[in-house]
Protein backbone atom coordinates (compact mmCIF):
# COMPACT_ATOMS: atom_id res chain seq x y z
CA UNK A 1 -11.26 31.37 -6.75
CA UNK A 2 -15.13 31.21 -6.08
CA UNK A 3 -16.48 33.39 -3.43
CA UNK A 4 -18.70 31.79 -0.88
CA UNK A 5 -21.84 33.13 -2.03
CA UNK A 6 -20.90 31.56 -5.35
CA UNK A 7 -20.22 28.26 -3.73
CA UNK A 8 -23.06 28.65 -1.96
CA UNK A 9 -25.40 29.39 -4.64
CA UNK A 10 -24.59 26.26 -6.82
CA UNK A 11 -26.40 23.06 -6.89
CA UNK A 12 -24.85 20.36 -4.53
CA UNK A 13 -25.49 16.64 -5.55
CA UNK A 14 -24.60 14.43 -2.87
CA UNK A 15 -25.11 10.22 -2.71
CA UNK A 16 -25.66 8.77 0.73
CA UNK A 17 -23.80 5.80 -0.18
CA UNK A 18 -20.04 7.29 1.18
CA UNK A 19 -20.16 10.64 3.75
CA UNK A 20 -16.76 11.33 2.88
CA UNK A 21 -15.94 13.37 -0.35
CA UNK A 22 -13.65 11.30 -2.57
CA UNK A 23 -10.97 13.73 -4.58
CA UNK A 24 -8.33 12.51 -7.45
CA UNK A 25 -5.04 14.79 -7.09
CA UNK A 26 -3.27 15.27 -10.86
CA UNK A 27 -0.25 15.14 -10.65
CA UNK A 28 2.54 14.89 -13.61
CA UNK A 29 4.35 11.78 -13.90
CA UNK A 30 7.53 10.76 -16.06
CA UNK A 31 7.09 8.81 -19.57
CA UNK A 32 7.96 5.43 -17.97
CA UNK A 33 5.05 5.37 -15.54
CA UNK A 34 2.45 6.72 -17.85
CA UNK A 35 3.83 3.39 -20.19
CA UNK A 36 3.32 0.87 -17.02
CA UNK A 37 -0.07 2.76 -16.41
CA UNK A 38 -1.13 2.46 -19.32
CA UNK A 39 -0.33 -1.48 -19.63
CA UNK A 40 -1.94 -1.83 -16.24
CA UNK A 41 -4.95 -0.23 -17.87
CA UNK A 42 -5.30 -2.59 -20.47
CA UNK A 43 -4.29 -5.80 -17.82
CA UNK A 44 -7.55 -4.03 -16.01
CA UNK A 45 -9.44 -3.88 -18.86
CA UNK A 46 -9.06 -7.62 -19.87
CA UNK A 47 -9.71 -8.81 -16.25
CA UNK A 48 -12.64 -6.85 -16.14
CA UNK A 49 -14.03 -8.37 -19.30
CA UNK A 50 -13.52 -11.87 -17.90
CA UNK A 51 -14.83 -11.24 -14.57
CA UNK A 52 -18.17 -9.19 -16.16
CA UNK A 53 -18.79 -12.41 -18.82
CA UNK A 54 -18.42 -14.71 -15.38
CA UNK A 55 -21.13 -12.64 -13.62
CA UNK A 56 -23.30 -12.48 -16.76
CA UNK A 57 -23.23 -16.45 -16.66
CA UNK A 58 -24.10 -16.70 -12.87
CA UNK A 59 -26.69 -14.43 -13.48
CA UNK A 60 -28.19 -16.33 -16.03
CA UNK A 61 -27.94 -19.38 -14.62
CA UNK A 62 -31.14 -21.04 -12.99
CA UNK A 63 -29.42 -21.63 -9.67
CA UNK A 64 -28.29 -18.44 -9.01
CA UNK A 65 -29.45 -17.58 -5.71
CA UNK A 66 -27.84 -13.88 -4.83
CA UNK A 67 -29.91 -11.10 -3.50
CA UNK A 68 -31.33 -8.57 -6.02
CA UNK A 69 -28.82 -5.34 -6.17
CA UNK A 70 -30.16 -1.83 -3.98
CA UNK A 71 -32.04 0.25 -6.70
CA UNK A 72 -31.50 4.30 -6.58
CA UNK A 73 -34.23 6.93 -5.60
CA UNK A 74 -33.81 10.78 -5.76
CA UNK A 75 -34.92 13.71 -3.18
CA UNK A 76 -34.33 17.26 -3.86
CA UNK A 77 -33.76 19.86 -0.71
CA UNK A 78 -35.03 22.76 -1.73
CA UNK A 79 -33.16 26.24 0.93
CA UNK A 80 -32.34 29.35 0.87
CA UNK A 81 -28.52 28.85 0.45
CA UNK A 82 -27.67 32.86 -0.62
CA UNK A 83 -29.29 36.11 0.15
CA UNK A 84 -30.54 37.55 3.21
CA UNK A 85 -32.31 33.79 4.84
CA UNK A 86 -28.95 32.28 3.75
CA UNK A 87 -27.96 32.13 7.15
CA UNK A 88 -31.36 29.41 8.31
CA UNK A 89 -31.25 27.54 5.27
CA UNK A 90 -27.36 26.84 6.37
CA UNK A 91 -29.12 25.44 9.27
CA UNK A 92 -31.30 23.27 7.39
CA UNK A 93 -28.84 21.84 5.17
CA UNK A 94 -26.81 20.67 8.12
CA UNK A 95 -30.13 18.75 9.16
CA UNK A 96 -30.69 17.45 6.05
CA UNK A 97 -27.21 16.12 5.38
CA UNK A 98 -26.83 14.27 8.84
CA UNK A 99 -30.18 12.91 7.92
CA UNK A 100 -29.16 11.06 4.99
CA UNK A 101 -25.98 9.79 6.26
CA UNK A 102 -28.19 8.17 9.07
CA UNK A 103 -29.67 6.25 6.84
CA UNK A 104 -27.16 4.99 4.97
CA UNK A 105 -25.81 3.66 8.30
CA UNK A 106 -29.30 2.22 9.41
CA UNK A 107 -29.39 0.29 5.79
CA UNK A 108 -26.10 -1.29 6.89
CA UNK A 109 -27.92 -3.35 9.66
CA UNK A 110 -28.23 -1.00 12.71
CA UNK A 111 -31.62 -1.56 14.33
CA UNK A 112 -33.16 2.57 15.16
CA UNK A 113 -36.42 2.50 16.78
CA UNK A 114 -39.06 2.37 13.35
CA UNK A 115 -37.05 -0.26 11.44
CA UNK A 116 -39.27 -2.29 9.60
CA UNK A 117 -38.51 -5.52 8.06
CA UNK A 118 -40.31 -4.42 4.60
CA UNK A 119 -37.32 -1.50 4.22
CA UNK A 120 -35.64 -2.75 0.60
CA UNK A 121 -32.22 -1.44 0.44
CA UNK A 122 -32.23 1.76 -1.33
CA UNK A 123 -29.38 4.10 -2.18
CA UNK A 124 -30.87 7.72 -2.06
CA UNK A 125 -29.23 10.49 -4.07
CA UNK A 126 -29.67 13.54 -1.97
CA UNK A 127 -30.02 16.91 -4.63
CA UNK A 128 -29.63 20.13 -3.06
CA UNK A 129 -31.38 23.21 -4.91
CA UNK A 130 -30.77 27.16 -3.34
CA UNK A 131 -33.92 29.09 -3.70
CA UNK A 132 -32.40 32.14 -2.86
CA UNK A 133 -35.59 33.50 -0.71
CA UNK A 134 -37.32 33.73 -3.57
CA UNK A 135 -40.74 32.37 -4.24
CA UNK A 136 -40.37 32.09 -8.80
CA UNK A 137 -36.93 30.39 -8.31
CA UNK A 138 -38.43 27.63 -5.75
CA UNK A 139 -40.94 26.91 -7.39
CA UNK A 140 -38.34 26.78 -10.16
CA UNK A 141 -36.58 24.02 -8.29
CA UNK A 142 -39.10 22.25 -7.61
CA UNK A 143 -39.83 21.69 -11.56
CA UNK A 144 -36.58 20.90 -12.74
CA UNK A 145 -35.87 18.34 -9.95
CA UNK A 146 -38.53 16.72 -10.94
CA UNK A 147 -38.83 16.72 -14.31
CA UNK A 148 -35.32 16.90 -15.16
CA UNK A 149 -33.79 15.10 -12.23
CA UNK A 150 -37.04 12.45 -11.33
CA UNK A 151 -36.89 12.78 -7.66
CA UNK A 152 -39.48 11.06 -6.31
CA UNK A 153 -39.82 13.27 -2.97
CA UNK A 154 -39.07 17.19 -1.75
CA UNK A 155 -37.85 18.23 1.38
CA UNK A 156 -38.66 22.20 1.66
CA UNK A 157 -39.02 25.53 1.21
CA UNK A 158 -38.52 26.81 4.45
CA UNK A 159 -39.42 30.56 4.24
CA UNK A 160 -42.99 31.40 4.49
CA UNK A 161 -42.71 33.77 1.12
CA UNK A 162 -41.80 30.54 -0.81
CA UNK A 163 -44.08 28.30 0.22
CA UNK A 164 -47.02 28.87 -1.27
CA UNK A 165 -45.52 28.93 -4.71
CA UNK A 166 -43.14 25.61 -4.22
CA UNK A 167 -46.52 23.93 -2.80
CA UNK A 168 -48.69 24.60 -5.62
CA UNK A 169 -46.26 23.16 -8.26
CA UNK A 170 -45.96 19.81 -6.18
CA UNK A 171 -48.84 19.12 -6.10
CA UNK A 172 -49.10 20.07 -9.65
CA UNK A 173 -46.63 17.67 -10.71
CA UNK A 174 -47.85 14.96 -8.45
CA UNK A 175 -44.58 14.63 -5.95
CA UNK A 176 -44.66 14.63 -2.23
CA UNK A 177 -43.46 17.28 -0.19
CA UNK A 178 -42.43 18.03 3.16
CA UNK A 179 -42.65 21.52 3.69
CA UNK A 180 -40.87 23.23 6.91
CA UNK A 181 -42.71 26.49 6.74
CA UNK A 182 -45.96 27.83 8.97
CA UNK A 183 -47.38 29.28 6.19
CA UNK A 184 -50.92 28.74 6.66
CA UNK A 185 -53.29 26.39 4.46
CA UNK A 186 -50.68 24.81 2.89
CA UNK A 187 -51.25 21.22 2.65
CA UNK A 188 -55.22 22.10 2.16
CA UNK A 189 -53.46 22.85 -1.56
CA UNK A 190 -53.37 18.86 -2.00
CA UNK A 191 -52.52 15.34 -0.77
CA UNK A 192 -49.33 15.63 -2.26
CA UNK A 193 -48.11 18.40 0.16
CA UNK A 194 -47.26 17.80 3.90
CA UNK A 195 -45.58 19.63 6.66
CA UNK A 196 -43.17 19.30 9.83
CA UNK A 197 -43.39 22.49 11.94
CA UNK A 198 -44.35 23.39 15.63
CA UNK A 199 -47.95 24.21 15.15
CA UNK A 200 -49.12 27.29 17.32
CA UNK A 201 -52.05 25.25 17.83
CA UNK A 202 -49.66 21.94 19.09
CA UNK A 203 -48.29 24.51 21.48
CA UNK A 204 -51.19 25.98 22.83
CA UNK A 205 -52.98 22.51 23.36
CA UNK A 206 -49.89 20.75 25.38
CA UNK A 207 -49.38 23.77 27.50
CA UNK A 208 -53.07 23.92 28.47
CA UNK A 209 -52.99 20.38 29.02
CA UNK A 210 -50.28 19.93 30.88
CA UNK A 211 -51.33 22.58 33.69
CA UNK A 212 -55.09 21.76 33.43
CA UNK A 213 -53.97 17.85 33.62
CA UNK A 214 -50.73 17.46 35.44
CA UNK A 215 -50.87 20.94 37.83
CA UNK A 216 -54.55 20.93 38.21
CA UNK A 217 -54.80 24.36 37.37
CA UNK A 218 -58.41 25.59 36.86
CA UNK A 219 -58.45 29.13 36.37
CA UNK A 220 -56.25 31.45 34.19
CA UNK A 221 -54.91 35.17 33.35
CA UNK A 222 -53.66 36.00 30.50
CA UNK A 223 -50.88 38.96 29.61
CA UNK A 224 -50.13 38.91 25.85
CA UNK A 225 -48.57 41.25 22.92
CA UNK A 226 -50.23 42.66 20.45
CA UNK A 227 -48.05 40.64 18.13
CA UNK A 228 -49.48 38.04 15.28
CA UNK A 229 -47.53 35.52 17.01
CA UNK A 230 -48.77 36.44 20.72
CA UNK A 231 -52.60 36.77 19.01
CA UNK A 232 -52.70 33.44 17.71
CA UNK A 233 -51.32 31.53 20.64
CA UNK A 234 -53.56 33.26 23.16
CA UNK A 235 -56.27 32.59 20.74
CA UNK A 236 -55.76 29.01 20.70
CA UNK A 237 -54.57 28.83 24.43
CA UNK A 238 -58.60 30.07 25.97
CA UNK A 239 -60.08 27.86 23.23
CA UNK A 240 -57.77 24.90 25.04
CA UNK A 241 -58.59 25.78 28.26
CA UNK A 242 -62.72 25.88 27.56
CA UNK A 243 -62.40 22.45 26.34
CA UNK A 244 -60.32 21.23 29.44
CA UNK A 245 -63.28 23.09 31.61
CA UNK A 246 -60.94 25.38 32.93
CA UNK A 247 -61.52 29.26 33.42
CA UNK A 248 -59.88 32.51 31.84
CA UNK A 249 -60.37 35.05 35.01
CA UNK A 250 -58.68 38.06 33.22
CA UNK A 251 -56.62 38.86 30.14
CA UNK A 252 -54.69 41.99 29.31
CA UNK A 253 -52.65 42.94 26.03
CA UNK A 254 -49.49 44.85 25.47
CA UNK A 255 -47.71 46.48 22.71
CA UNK A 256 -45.00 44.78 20.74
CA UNK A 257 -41.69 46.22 21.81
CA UNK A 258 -42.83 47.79 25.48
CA UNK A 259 -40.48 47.98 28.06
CA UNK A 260 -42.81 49.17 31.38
CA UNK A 261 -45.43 46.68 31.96
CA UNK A 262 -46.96 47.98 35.94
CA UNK A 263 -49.85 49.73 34.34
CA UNK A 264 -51.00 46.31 32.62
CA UNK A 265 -49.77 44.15 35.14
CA UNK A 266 -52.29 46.27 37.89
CA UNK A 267 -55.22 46.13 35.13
CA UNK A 268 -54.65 42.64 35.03
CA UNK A 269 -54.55 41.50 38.54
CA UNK A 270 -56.94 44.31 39.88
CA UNK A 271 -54.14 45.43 41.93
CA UNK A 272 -55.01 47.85 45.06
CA UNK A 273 -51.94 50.21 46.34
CA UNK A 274 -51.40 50.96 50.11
CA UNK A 275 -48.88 52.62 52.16
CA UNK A 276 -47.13 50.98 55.33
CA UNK A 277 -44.68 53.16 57.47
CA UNK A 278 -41.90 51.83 58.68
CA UNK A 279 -39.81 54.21 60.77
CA UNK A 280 -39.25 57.38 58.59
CA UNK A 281 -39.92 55.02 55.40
CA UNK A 282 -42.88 54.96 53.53
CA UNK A 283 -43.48 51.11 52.15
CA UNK A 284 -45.69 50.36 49.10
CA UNK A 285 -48.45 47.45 49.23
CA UNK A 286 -49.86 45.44 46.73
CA UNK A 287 -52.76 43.37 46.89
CA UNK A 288 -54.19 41.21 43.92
CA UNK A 289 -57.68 41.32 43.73
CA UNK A 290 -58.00 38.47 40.81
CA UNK A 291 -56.56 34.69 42.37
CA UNK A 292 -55.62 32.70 39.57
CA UNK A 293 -53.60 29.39 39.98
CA UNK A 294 -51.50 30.66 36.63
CA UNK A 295 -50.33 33.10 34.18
CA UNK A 296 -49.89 32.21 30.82
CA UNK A 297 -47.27 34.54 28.92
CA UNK A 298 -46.87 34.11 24.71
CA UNK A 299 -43.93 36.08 24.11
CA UNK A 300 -39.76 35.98 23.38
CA UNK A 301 -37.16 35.16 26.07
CA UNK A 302 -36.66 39.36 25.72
CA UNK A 303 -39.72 40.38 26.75
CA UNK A 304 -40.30 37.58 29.25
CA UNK A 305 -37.34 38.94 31.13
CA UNK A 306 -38.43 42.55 31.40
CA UNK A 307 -42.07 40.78 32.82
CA UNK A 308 -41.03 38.76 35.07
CA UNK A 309 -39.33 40.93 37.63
CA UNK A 310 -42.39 43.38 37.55
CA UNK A 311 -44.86 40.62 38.63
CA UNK A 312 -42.40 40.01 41.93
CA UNK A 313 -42.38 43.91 42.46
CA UNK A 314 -46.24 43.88 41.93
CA UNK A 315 -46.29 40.76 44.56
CA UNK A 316 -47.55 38.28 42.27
CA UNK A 317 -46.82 35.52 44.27
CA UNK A 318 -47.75 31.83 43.98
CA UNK A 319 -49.00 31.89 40.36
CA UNK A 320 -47.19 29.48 38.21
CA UNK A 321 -45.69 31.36 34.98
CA UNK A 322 -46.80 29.41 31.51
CA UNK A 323 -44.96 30.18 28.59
CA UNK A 324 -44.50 29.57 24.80
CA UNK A 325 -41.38 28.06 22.75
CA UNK A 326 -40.13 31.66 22.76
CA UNK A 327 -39.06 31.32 26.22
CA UNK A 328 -36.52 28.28 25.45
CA UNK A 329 -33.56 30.43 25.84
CA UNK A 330 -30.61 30.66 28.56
CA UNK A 331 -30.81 34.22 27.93
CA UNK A 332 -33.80 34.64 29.79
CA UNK A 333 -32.11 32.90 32.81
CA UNK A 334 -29.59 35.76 32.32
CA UNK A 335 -32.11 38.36 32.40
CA UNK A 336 -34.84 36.99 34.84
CA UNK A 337 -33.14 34.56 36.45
CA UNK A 338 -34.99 33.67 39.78
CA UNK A 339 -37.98 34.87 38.79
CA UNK A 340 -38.35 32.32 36.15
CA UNK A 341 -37.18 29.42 38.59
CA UNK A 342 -40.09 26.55 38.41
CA UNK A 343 -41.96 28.31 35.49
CA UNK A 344 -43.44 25.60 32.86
CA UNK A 345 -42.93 26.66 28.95
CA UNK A 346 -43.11 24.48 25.56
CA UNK A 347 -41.06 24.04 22.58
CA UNK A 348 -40.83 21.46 19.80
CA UNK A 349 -37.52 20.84 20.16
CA UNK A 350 -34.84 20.81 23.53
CA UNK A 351 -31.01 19.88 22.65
CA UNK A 352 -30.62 18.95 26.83
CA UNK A 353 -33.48 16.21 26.13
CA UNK A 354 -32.86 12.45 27.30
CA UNK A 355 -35.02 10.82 24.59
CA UNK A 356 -33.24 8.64 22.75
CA UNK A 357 -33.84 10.07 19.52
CA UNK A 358 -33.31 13.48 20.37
CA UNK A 359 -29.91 12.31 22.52
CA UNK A 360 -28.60 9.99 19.63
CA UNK A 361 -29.71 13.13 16.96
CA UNK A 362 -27.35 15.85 18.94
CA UNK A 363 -24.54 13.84 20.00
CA UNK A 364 -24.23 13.00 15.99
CA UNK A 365 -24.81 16.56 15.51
CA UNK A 366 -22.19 17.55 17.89
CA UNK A 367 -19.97 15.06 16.56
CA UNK A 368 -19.72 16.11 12.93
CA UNK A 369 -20.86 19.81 12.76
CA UNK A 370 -18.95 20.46 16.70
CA UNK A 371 -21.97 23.10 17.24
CA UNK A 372 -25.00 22.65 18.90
CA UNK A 373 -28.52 22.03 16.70
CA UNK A 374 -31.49 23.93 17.04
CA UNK A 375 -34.94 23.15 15.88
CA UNK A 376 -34.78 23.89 12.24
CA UNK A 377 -31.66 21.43 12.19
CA UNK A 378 -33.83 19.24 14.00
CA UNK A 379 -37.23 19.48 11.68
CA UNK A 380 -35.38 19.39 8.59
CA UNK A 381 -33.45 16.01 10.22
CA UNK A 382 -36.96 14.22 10.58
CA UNK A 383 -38.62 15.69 7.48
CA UNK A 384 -35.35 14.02 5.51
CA UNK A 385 -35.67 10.79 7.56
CA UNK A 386 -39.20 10.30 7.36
CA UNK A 387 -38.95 11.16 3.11
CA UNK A 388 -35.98 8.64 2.97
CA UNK A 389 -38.22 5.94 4.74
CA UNK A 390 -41.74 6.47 2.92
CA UNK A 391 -39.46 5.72 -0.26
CA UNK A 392 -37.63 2.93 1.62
CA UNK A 393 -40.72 0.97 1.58
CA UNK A 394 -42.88 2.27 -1.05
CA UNK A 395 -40.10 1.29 -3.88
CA UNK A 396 -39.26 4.77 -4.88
CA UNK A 397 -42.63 4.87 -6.23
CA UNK A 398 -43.91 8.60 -5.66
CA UNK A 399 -47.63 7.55 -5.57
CA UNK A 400 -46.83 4.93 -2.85
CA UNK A 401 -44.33 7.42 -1.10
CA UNK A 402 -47.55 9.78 -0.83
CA UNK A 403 -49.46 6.97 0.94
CA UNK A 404 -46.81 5.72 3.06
CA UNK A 405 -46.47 9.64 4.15
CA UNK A 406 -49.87 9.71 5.06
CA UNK A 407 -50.00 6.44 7.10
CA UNK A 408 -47.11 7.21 8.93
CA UNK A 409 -47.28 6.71 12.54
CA UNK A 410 -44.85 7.04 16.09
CA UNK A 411 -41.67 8.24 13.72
CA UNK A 412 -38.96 8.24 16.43
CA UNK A 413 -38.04 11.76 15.65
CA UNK A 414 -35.54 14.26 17.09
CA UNK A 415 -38.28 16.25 17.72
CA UNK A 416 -40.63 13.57 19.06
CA UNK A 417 -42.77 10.93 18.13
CA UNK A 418 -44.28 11.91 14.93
CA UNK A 419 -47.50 11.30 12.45
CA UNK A 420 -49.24 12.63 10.02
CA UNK A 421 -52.72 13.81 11.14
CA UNK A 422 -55.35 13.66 8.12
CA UNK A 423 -54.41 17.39 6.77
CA UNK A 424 -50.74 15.73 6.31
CA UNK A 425 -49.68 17.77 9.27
CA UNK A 426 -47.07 16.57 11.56
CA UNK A 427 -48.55 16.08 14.95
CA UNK A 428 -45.79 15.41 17.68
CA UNK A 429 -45.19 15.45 21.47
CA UNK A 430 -44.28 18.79 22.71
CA UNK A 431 -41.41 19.21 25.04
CA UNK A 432 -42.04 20.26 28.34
CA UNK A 433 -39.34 22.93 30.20
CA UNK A 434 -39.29 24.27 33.29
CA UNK A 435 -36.21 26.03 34.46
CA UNK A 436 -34.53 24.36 37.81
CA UNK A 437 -31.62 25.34 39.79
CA UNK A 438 -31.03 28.50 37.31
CA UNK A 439 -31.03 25.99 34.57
CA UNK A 440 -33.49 24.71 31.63
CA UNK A 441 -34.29 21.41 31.98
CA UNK A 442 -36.98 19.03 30.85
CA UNK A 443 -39.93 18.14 32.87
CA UNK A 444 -39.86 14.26 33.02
């Protein structure tokens, strides 16, 4: 018996033609019904012969007037199935695999959103390759699918550590690839390479324009971690606001991992401290110099909920709370709950959405897995999709897949509407949360 990490670890091959997994059971039979198989064999054999000479006539014949058979394209998936990531590139696969059982139901006539009357039928042979986490063995993958297996499109890596690697020999052999990792300048490496990932830099511009735009919020602070992630958002968030003519009043940064936030929180907000007596009690005061209309916080759901209740002790009242995607979990209801009610925060993806995409993508999620997905499921969903498509209606041709990439335009994606801008990276509508009634929900 095969351990799981064996299992794991082994190629999958998997044709979109049939979801279910077909399996012969042996099973010993007496002497007389291995004789009447076998003469039903040969009764096969002969029928067969007729029936294939018949076909080869019609085929032949000038009159023939039946529609040219479905030709076969490959695309290898390229995770980490084993090691330490094995856990996300689980994740993935599930994406991946819903993905191309979509489309084997959309070929069948269903009409999605994005159907195009140019789609050819096209069975799609879906190869699965683990990388292990490891940057020599992806790129590894990504040679022998294609030279051994001719796949004419790559969905993957997903780990920053293997990107850069797994890019390079794509474009190298000349076949497109979606990539679902932030690693940064990837697809400046060549036309071949493209990506589908929340952007920091898609975050920070819906957030900013949604409260310059739709709040009408003109002047900002800023409370932030010391954190690459926190850095680059809050980076890209007062760049968004200067070009929306809006204002950053004040900004103050924090250590990764801190706990106690009232000395930043009073730096921040110029806070001055008085004392009110009330009976025998002695009652603090505190009065916010700096009036901003909101505070924009790039953090995790974690830290968020150690925040939050020190801006209510520090009377930080009427400032509306902006956040990142690392808010866009009910644990920070849990932790912070009221004061998070009504605060606005932005993610790629939101399982509680009522787009149709996104609806019809989880309740087929639900349906087969019986979990709910999260965004890598999601991104690796569309990054399948949109592969399966391009090849659709470029005629598995991987030059024509790599323009039909590029042209791509309003994908009805589970995470949004989605093209390619002219770096090959995805560009999508954000999804807007706020959190109502001690719930997440989206903002319509």
């Amino acid at each position: 018996m095969k351990n799981k990490s064996e299992v794991r670890s082994q190629d999958f091959r998997l044709k979109t033609q049939d979801s279910r997994l077909k399996t012969t059971d042996l099973k010993l039979v007496s002497w007389v019904l291995c004789l009447w198989s076998a003469f039903l064999l040969l009764l096969t054999a002969y029928c067969s012969l007729l029936t294939e000479t018949a076909f080869s006539e019609e085929l032949s014949s000038p009159s023939t007037t039946s529609n040219p058979l479905p030709t076969t394209s490959k695309i290898g998936i390229i995770l980490p199935l084993s090691g330490r990531y094995a856990q996300f590139g689980e994740q993935a696969l599930k994406g991946a695999l819903l993905a191309a059982d979509i489309f084997e139901t959309r070929g069948q006539g269903s009409k999605e959103p994005g159907d195009q009357a140019n789609i050819q039928p096209m069975h799609v042979e879906v190869l699965v390759k683990d990388t292990q986490g490891d940057p020599i063995a992806s790129a590894k993958a990504v040679e022998e699918l294609t030279l051994n297996e001719n796949v004419v499109g790559i969905i993957g890596p997903l780990l920053s550590i293997t990107a850069t690697d797994t890019a390079r020999k794509a474009q190298e052999l000349r076949t497109p690839i979606i990539t679902l990792s932030q690693k940064e300048g990837l697809t400046n490496m060549g036309h071949y390479i493209f990506r589908n990932f929340l952007l920091p830099s898609e975050q920070a511009r819906a957030i900013a324009a949604y409260a310059i735009n739709k709040l009408k919020h003109k002047k900002f602070a800023i409370l932030y971690p010391n954190s690459p992630y926190g850095l680059e958002l809050v980076n890209l968030f007062k760049e968004e606001v200067k070009k929306g003519n809006g204002e950053i009043a004040a900004e103050e940064q924090y250590k990764e991992g801190q706990t106690y936030f009232g000395k930043e929180i009073t730096k921040l907000f110029k806070i001055k401290e008085t004392e009110k007596k009330e009976g025998r009690r002695k009652i603090k005061i505190f009065e916010t110099t700096v009036k901003v209309d909101a505070l924009y916080i790039p953090d995790y759901f974690d830290t968020i909920g150690l925040i939050a209740p020190h801006l209510a002790y520090y009377n930080i009242k009427d400032v509306k709370l902006l956040g990142s995607n690392g808010w866009n979990s009910p644990k920070l209801i849990d932790m912070a709950g009221r004061y998070v009610e009504d605060s606005i925060f932005i993610d790629g993806f939101f399982s509680g959405s009522k787009r149709e995409p996104t609806a019809r993508f989880v309740s087929s999620f639900r349906n087969l897995y019986g979990t709910e997905p999260g965004i890598i499921e999601a991104q690796t969903y569309d990054a399948v999709k949109m592969m399966i498509e391009a090849i659709s209606k470029s005629n598995g041709e991987k030059e024509r897949v790599q323009a039909t990439l590029a042209d791509l335009k309003g994908f009805p994606g589970a995470t949004g509407s989605i093209a390619f801008n002219k770096d090959r990276e995805a560009i999508k509508e954000m999804f807007i949360l706020t959190i109502k009634g001690g719930k997440i929900v989206e903002v319509n």
